[in-house]
Protein backbone atom coordinates (compact mmCIF):
# COMPACT_ATOMS: atom_id res chain seq x y z
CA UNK A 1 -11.03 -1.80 -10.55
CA UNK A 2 -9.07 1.07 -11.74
CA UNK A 3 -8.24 2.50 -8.36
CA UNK A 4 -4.32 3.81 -7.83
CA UNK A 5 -2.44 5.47 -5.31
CA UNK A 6 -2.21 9.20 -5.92
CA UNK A 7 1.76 9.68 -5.01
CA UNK A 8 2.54 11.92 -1.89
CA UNK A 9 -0.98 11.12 -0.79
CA UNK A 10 -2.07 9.51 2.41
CA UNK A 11 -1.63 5.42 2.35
CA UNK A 12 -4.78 5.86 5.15
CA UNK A 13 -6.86 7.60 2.43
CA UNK A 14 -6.45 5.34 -0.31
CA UNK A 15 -7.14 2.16 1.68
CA UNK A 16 -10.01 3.66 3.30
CA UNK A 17 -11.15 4.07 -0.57
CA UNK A 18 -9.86 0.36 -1.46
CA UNK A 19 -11.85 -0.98 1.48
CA UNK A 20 -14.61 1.55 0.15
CA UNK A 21 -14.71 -0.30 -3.43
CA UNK A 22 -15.00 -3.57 -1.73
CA UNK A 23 -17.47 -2.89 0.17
CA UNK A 24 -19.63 -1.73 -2.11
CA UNK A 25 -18.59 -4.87 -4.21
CA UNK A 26 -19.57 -7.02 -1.03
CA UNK A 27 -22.83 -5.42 -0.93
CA UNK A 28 -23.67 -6.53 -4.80
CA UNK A 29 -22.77 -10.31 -3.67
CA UNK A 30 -19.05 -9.97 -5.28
CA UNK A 31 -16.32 -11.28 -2.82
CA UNK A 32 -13.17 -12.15 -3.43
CA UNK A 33 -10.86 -14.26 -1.62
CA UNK A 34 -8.37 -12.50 0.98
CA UNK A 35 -5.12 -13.24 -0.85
CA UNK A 36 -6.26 -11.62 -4.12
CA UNK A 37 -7.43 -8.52 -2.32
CA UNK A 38 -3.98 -8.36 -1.01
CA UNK A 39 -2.45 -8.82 -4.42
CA UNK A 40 -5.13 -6.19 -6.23
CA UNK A 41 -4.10 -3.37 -3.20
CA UNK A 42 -0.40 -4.18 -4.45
CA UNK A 43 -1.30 -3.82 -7.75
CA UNK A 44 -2.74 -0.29 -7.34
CA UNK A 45 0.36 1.28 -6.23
CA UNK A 46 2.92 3.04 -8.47
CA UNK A 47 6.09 2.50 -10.20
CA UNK A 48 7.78 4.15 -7.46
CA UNK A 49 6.84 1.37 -5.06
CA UNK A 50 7.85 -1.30 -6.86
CA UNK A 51 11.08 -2.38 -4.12
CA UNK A 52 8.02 -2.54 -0.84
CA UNK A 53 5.90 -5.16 -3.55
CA UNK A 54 9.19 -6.86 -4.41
CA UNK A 55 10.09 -6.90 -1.03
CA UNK A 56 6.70 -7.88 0.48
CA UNK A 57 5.82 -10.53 -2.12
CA UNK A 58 9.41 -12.35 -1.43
CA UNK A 59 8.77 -12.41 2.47
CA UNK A 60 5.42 -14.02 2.38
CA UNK A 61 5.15 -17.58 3.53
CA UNK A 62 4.05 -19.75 0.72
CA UNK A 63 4.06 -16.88 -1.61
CA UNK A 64 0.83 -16.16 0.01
CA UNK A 65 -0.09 -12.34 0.83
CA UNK A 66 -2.94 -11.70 2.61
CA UNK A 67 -4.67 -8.64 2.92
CA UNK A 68 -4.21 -7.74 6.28
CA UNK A 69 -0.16 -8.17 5.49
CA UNK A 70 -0.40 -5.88 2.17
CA UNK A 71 -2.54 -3.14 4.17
CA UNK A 72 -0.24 -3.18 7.16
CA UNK A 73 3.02 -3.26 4.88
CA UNK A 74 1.71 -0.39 2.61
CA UNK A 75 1.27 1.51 6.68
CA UNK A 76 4.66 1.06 7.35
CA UNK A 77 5.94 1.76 4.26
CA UNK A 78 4.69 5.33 4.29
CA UNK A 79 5.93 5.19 7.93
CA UNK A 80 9.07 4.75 6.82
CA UNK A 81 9.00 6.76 4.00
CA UNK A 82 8.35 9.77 6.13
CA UNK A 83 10.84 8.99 8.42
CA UNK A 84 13.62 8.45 5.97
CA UNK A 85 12.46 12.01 3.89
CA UNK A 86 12.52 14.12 7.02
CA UNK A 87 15.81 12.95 8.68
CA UNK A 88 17.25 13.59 4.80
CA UNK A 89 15.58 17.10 4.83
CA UNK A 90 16.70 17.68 8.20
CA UNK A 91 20.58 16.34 7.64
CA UNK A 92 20.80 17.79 4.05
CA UNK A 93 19.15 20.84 4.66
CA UNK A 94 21.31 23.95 5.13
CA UNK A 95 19.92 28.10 6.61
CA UNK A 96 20.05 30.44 3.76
């Protein structure tokens, strides 16, 4: 239950680990319903993504967030992220 996102690690790693926990969860008979594992994978990312929660939580319909919507969300997020760091980098950058 304590699981977090290690910052500048992979997104992919840490949900394969989320989707670890609940499967071994599943397998003692514990399930939860698919728009609090969406809200729990929310909840174990940092400070520094609190806009993409913000953000995602306001665009769900009927306030509801799946899980499938909070895993694909957190994807592009780190898409994005990576895009938006390397064309910075690569504009702000100057040769020595």
């Amino acid at each position: 239950m304590n699981l977090r996102y290690r910052e500048n690690s992979s997104i992919s790693d840490h949900l394969n680990e989320f989707q670890g926990l609940l499967d071994q969860l599943s397998g003692m008979g514990i399930k939860f319903d698919d728009e609090v594992m969406g809200l729990w994978l929310l909840n174990t990312l940092p400070k520094s993504w609190e806009v993409f929660r913000v953000s995602i939580t306001n665009s769900a319909s009927n306030g509801v967030i799946s899980f499938q919507m909070a895993k694909s969300g957190a994807l592009n997020e780190e898409m994005r992220r990576k895009t938006h760091d390397s064309s910075f980098q690569a504009k702000y950058q100057r040769p020595i």
